[in-house]
PDB file of N, CA and C in Angstrom:
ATOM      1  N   UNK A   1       0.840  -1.191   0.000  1.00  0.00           N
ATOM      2  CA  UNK A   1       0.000   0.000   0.000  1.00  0.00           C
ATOM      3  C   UNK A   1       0.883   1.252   0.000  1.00  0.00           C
ATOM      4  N   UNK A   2       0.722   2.320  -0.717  1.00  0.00           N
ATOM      5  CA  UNK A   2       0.885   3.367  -1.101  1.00  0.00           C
ATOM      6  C   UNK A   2       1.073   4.016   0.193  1.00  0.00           C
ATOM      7  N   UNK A   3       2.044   5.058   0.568  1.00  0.00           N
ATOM      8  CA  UNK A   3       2.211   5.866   1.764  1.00  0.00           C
ATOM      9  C   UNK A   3       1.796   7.263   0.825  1.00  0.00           C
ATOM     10  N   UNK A   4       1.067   7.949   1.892  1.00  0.00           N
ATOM     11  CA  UNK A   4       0.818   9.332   1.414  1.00  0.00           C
ATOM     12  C   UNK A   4       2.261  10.240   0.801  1.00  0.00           C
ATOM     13  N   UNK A   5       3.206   9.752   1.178  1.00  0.00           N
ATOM     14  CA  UNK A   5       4.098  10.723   0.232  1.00  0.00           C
ATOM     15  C   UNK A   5       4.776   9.924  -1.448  1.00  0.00           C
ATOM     16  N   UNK A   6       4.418   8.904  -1.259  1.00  0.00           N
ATOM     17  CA  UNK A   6       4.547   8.093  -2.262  1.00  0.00           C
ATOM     18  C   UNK A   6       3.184   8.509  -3.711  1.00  0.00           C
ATOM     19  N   UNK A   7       2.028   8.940  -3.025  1.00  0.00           N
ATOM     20  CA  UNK A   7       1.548   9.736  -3.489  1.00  0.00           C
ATOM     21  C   UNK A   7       1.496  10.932  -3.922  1.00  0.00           C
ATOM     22  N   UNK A   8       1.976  11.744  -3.592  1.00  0.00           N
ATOM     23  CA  UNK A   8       2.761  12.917  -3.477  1.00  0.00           C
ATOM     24  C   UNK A   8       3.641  12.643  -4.286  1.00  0.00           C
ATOM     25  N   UNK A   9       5.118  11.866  -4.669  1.00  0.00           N
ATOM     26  CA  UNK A   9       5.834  11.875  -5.065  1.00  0.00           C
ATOM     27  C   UNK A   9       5.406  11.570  -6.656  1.00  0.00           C
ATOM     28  N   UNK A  10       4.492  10.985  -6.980  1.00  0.00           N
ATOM     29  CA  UNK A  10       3.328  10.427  -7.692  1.00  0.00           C
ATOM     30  C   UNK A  10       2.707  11.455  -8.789  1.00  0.00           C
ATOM     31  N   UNK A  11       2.447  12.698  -7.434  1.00  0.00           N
ATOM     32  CA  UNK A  11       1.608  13.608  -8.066  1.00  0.00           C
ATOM     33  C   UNK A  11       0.347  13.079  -8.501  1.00  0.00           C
ATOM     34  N   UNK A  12      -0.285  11.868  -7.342  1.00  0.00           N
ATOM     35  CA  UNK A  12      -1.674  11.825  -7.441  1.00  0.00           C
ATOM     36  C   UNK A  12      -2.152  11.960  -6.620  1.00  0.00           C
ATOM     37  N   UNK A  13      -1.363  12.934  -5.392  1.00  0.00           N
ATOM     38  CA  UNK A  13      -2.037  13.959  -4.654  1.00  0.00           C
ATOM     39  C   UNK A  13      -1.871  15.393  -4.544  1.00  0.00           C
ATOM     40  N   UNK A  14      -1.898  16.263  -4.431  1.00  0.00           N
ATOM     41  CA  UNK A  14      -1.499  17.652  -4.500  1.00  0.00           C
ATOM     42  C   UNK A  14      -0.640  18.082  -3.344  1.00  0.00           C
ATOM     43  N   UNK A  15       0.023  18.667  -3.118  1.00  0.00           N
ATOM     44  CA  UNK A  15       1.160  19.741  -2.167  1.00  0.00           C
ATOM     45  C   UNK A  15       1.518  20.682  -2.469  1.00  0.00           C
ATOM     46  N   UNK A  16       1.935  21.324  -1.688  1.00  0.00           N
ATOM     47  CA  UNK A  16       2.822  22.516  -1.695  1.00  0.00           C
ATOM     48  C   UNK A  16       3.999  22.084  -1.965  1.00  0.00           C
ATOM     49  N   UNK A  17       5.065  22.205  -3.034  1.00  0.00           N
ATOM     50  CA  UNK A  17       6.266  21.682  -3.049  1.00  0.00           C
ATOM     51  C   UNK A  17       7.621  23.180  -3.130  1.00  0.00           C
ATOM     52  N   UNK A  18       8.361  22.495  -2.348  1.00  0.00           N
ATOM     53  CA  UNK A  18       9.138  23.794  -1.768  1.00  0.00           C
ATOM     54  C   UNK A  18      10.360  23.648  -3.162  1.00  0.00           C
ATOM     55  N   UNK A  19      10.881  22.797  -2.775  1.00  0.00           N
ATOM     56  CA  UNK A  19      12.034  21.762  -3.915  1.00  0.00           C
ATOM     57  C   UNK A  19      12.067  20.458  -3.970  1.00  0.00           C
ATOM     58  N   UNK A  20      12.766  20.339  -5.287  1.00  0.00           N
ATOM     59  CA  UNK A  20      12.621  18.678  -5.608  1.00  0.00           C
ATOM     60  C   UNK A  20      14.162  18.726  -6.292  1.00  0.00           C
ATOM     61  N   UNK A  21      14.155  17.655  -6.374  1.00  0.00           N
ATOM     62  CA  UNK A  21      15.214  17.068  -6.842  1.00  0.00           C
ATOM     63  C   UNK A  21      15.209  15.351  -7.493  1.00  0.00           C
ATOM     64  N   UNK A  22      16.372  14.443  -7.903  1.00  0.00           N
ATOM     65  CA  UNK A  22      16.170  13.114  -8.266  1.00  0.00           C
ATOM     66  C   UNK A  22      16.044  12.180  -6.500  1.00  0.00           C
ATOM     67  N   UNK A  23      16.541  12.616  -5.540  1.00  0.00           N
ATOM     68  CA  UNK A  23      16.436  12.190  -4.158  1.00  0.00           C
ATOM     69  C   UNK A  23      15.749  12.370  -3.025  1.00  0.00           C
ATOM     70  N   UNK A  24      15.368  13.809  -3.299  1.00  0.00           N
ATOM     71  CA  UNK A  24      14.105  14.331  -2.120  1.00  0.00           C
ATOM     72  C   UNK A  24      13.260  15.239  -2.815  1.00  0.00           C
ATOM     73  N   UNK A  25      11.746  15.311  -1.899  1.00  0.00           N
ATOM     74  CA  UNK A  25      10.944  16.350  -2.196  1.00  0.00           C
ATOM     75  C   UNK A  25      10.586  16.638  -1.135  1.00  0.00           C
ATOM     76  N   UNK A  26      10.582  18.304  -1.123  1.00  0.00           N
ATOM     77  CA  UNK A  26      10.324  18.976   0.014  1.00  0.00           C
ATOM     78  C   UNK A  26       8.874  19.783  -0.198  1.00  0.00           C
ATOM     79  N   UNK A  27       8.068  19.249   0.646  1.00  0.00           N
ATOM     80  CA  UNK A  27       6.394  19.831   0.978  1.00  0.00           C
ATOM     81  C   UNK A  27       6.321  20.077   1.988  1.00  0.00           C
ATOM     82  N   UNK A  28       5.569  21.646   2.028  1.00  0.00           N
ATOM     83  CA  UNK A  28       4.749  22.611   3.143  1.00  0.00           C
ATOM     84  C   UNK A  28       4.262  21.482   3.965  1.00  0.00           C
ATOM     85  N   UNK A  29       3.982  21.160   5.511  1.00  0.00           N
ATOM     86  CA  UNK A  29       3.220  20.291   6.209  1.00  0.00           C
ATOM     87  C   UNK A  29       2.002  20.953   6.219  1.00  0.00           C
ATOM     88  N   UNK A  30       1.064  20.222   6.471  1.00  0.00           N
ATOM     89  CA  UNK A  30      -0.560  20.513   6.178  1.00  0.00           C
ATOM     90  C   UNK A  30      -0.621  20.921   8.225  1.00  0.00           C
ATOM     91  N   UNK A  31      -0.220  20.343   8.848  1.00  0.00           N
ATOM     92  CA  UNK A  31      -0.269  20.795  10.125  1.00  0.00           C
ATOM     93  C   UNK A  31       1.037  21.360  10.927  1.00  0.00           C
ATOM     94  N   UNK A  32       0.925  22.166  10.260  1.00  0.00           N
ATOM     95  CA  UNK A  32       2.360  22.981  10.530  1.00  0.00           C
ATOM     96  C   UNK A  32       2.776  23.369  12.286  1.00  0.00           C
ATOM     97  N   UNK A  33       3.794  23.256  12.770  1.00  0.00           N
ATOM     98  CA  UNK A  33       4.617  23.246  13.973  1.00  0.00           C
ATOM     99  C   UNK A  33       5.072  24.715  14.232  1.00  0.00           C
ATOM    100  N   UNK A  34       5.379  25.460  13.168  1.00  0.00           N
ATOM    101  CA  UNK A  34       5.977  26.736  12.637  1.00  0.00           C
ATOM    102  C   UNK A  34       5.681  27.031  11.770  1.00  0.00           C
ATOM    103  N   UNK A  35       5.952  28.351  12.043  1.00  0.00           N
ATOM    104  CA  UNK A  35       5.657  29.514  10.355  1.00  0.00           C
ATOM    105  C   UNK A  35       5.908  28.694   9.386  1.00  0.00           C
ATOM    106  N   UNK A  36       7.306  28.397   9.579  1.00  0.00           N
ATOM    107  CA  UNK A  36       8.043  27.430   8.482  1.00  0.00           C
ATOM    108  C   UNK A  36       7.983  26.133   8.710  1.00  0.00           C
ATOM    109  N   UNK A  37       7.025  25.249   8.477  1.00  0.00           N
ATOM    110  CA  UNK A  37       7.466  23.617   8.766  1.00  0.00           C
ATOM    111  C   UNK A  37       7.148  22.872   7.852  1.00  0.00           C
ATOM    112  N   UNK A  38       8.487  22.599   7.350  1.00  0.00           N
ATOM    113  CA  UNK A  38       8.200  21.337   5.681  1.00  0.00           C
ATOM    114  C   UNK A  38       8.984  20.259   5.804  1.00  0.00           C
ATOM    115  N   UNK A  39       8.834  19.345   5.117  1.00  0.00           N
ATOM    116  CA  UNK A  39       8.972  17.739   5.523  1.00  0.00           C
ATOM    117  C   UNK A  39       9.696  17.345   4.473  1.00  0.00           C
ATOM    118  N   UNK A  40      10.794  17.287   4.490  1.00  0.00           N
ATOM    119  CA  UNK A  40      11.848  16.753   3.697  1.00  0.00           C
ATOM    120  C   UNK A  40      12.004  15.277   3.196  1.00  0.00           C
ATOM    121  N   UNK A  41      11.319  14.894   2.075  1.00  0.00           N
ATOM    122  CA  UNK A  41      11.219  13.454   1.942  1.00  0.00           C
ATOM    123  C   UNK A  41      11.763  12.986   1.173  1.00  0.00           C
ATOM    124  N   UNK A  42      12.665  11.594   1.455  1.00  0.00           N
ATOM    125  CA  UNK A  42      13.435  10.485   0.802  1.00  0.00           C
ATOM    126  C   UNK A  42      11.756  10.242  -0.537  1.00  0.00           C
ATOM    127  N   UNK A  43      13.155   9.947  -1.609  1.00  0.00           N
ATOM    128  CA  UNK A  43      12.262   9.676  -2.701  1.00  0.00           C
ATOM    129  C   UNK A  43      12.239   8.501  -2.206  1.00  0.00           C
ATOM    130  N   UNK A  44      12.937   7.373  -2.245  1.00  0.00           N
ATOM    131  CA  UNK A  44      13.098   6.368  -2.165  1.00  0.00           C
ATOM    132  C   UNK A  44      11.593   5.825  -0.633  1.00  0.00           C
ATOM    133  N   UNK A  45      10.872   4.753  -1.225  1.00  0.00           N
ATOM    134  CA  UNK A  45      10.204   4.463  -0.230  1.00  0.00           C
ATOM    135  C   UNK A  45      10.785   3.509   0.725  1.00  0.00           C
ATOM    136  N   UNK A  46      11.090   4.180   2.129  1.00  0.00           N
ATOM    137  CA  UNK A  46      11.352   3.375   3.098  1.00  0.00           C
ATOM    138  C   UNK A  46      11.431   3.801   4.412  1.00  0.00           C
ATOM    139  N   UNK A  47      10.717   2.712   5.145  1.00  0.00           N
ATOM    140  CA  UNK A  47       9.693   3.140   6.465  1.00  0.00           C
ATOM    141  C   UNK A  47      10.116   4.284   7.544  1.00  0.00           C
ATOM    142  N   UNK A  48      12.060   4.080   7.537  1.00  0.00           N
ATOM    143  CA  UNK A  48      12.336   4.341   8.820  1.00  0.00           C
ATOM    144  C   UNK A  48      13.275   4.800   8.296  1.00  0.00           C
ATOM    145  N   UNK A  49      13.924   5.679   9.751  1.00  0.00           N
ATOM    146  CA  UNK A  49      15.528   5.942   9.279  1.00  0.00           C
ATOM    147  C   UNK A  49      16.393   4.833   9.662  1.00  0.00           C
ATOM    148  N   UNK A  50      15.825   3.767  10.868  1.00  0.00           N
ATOM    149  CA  UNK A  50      16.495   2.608  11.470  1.00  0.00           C
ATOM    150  C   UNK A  50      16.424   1.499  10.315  1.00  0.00           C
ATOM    151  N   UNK A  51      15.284   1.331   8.928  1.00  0.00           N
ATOM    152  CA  UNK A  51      15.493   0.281   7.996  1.00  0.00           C
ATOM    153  C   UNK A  51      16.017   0.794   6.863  1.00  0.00           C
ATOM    154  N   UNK A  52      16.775   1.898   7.059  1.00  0.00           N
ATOM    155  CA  UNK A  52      17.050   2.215   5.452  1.00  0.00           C
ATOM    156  C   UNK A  52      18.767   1.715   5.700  1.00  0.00           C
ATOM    157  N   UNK A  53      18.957   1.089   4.680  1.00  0.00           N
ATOM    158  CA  UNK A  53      20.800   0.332   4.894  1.00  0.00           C
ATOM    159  C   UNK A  53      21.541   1.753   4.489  1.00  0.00           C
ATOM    160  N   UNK A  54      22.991   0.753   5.126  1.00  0.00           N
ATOM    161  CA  UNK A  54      24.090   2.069   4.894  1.00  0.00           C
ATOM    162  C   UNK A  54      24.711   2.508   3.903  1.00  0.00           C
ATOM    163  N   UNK A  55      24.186   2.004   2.489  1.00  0.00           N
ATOM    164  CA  UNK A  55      24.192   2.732   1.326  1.00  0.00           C
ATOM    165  C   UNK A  55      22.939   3.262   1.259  1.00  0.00           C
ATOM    166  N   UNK A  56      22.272   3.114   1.534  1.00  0.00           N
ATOM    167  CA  UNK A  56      21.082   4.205   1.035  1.00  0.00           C
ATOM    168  C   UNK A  56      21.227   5.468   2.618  1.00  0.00           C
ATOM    169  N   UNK A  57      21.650   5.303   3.376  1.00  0.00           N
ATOM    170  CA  UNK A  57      21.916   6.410   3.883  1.00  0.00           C
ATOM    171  C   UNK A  57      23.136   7.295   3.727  1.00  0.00           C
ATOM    172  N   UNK A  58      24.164   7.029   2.777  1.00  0.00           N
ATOM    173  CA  UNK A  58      25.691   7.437   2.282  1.00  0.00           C
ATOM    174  C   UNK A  58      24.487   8.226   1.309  1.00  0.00           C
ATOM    175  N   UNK A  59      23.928   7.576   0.568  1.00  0.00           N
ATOM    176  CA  UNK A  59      23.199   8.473  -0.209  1.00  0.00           C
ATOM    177  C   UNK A  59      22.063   9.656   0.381  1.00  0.00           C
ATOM    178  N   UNK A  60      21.139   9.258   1.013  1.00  0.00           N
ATOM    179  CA  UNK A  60      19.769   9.632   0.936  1.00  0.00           C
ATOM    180  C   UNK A  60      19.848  11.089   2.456  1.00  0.00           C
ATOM    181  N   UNK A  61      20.704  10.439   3.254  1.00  0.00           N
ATOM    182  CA  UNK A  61      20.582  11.509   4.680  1.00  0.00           C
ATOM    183  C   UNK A  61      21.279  12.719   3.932  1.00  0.00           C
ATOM    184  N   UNK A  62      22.875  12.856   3.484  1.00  0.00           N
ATOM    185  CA  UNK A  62      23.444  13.877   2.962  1.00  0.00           C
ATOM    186  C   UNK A  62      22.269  14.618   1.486  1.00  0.00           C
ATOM    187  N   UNK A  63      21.949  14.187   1.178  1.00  0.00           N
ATOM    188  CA  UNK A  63      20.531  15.195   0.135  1.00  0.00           C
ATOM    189  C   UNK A  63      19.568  15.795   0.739  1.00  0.00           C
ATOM    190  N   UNK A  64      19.392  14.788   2.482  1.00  0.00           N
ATOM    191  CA  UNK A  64      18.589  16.087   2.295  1.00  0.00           C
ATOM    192  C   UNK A  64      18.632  16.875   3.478  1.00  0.00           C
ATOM    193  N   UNK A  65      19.765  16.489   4.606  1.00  0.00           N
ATOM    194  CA  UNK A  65      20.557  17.547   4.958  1.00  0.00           C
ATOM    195  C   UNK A  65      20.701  18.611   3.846  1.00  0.00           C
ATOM    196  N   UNK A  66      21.444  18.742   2.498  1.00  0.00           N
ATOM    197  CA  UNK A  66      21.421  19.756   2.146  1.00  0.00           C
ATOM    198  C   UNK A  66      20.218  20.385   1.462  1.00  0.00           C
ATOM    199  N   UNK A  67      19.027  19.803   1.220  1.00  0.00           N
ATOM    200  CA  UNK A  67      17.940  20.058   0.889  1.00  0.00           C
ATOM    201  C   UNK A  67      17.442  21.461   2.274  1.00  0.00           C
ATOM    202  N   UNK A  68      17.757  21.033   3.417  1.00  0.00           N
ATOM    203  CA  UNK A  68      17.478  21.774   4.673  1.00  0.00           C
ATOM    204  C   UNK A  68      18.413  22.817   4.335  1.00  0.00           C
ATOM    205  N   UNK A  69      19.484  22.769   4.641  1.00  0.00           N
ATOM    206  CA  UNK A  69      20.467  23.987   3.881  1.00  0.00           C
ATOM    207  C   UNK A  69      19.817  24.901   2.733  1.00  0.00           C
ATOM    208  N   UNK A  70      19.130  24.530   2.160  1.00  0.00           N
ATOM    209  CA  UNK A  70      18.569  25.162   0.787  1.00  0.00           C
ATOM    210  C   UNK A  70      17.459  25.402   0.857  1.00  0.00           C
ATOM    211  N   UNK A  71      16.569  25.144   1.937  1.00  0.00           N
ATOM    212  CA  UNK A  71      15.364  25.844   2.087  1.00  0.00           C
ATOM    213  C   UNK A  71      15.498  27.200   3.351  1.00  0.00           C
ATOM    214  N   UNK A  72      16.909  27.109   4.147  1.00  0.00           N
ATOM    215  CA  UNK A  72      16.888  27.880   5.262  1.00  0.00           C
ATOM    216  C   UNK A  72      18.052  29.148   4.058  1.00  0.00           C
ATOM    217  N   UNK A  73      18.403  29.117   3.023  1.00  0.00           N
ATOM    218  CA  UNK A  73      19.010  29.935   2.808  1.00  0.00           C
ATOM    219  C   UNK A  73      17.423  30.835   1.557  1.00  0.00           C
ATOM    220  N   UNK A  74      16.411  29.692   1.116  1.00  0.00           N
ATOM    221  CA  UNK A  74      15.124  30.294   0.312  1.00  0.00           C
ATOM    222  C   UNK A  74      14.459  31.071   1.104  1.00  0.00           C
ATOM    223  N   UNK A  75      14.887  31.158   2.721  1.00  0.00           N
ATOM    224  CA  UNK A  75      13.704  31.264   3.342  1.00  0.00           C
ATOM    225  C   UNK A  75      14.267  32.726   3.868  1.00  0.00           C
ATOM    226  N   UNK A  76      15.337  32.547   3.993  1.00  0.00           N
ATOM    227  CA  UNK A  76      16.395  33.551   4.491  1.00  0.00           C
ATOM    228  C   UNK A  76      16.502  33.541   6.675  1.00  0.00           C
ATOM    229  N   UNK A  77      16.739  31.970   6.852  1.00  0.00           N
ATOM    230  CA  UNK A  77      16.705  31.868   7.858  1.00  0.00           C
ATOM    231  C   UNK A  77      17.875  31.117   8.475  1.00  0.00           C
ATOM    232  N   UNK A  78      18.399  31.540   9.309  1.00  0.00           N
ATOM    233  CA  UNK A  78      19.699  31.016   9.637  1.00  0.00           C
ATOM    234  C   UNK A  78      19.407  29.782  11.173  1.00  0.00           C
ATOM    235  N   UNK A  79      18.267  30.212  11.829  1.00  0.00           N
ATOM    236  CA  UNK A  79      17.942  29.635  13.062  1.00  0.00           C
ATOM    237  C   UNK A  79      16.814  28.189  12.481  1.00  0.00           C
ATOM    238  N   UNK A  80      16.897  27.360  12.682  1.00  0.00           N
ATOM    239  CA  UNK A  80      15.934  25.807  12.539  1.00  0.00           C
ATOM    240  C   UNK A  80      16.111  24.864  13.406  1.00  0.00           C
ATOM    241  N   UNK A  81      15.194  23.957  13.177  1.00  0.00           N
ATOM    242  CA  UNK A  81      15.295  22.578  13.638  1.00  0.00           C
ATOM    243  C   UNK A  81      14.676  21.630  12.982  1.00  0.00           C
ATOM    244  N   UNK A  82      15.755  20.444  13.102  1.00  0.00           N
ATOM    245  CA  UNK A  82      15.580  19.289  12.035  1.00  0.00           C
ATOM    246  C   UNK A  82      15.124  18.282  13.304  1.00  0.00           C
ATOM    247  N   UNK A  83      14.016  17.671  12.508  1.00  0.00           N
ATOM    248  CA  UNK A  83      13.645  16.277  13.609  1.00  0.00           C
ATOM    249  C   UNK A  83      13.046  14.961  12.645  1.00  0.00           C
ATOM    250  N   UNK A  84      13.756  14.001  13.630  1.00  0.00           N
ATOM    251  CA  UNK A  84      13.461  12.838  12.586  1.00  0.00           C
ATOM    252  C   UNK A  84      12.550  11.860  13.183  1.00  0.00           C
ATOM    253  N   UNK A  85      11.424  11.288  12.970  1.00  0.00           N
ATOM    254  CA  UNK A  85      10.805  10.352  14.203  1.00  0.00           C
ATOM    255  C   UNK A  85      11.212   9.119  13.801  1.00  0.00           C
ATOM    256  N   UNK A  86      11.836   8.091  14.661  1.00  0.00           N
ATOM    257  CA  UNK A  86      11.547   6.708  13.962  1.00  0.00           C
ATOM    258  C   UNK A  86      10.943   5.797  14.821  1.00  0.00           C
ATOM    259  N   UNK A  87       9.570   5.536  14.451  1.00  0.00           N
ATOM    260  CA  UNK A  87       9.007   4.898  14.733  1.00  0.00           C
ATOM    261  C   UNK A  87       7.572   5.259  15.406  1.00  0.00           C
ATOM    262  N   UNK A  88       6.407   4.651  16.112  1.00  0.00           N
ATOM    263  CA  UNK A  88       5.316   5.022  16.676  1.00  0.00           C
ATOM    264  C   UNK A  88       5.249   5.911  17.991  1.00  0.00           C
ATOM    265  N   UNK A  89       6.312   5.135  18.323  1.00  0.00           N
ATOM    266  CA  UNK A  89       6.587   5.478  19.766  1.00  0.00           C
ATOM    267  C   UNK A  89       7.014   6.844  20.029  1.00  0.00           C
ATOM    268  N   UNK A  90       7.862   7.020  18.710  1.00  0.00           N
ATOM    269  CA  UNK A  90       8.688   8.202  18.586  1.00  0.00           C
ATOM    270  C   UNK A  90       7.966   9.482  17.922  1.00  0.00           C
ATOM    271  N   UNK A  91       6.669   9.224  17.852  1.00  0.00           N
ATOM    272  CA  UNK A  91       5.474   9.881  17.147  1.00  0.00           C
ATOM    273  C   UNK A  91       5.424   9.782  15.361  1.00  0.00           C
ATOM    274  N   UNK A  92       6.377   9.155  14.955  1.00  0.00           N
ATOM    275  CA  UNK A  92       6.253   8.864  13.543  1.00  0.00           C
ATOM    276  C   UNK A  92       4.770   8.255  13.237  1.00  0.00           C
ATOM    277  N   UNK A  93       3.912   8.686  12.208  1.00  0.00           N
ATOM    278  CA  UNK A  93       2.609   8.689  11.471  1.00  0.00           C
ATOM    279  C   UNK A  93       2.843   8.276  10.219  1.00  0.00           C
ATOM    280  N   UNK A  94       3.981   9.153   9.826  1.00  0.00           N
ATOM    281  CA  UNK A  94       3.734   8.616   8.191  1.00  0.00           C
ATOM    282  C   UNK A  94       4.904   7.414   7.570  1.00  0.00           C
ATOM    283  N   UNK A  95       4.854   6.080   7.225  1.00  0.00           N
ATOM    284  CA  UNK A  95       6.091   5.620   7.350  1.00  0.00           C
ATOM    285  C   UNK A  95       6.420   5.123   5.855  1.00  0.00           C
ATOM    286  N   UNK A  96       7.610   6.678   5.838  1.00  0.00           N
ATOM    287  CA  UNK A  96       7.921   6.877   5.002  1.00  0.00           C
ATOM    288  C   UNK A  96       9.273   7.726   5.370  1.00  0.00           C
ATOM    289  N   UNK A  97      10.779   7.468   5.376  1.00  0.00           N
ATOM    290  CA  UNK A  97      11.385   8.078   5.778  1.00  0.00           C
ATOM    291  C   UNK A  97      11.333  10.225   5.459  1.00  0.00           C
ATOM    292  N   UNK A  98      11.105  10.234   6.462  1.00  0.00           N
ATOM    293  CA  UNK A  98      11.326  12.283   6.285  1.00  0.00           C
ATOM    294  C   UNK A  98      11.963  13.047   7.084  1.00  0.00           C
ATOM    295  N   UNK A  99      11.998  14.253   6.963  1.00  0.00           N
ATOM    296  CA  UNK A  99      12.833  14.929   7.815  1.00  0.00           C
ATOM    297  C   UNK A  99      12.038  16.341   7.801  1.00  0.00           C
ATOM    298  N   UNK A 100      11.254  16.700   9.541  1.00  0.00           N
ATOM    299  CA  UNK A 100      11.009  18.177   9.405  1.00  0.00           C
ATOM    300  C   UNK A 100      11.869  19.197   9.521  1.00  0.00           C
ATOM    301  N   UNK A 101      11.398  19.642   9.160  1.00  0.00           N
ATOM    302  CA  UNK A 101      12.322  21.482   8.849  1.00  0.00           C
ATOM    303  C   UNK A 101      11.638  22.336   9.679  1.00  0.00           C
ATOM    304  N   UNK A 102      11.440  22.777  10.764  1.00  0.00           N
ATOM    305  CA  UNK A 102      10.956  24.102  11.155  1.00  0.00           C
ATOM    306  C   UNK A 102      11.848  25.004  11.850  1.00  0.00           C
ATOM    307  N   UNK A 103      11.412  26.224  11.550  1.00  0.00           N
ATOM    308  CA  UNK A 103      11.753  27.347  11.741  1.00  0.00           C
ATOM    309  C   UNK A 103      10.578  28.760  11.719  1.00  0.00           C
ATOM    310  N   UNK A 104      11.167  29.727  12.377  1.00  0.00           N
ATOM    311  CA  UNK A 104      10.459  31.075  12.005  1.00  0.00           C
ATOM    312  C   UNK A 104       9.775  31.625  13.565  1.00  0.00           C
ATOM    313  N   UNK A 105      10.064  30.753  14.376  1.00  0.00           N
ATOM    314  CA  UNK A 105       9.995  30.895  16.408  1.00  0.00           C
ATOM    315  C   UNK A 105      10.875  30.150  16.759  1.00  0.00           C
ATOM    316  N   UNK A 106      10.830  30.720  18.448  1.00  0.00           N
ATOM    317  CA  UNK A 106      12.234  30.414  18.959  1.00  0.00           C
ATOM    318  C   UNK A 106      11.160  29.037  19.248  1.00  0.00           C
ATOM    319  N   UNK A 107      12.308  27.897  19.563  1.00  0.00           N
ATOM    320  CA  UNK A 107      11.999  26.228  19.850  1.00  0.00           C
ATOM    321  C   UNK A 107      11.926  26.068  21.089  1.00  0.00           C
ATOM    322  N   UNK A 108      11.075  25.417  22.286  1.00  0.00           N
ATOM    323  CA  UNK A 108      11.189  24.608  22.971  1.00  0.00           C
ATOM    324  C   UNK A 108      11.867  23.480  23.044  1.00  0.00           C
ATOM    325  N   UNK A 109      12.215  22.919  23.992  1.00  0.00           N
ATOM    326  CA  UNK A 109      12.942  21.399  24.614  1.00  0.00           C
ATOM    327  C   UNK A 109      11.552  20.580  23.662  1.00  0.00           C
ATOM    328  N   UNK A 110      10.217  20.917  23.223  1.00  0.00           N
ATOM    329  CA  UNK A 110       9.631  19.662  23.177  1.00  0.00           C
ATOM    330  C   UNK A 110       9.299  19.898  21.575  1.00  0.00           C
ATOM    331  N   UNK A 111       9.017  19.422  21.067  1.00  0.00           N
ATOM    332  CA  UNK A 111       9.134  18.887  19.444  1.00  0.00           C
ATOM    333  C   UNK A 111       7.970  20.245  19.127  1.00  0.00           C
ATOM    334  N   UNK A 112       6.911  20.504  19.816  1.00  0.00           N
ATOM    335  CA  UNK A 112       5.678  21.470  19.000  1.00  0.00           C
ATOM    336  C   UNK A 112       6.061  22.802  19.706  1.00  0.00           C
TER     337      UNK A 112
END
């Protein structure tokens, strides 16, 4: 079964898309954390950051680390935070490896 960003990636659902590339796509979150909060997603479908092997993370983490780099310099913001969930426990929903981006208020110790 299809993960909602697999759809997305698809384009047989609609988003806000910030940037794309052949490795990640970066979409506006629909329940945003911050002014700025977009979700940096592995093209590649895979659940977790704990099941993706260590070639696909030589590849897939460094893209979109700099994908984050490249939306905080679009945005003209030097202050962020990157968070990764893995797993249920860890509040992960969508399983599909991603990475949020927020910025645009100062952060708390707690994720919202």
């Amino acid at each position: 079964m299809e993960t909602i960003f697999e759809r997305i990636i698809a384009r047989k659902l609609p988003a806000t898309i910030l940037l794309e590339d052949e490795f990640v796509i970066v979409i506006q979150d629909i329940y945003p954390k911050a002014p700025h909060h977009y979700l940096i997603i592995s093209k590649k479908a895979v659940p977790s950051l704990q099941q993706m092997d260590h070639q696909d993370l030589e590849i897939y983490m460094p893209k979109m680390i700099m994908a984050a780099q490249n939306i905080a310099k679009k945005l003209g913001v030097e202050d962020y935070r990157l968070i990764v969930n893995n797993g249920p426990d860890a509040g992960q929903t969508v399983f599909h490896l991603h990475i949020h981006f927020l910025a645009g208020r100062t952060m708390g110790e707690n994720f919202a």
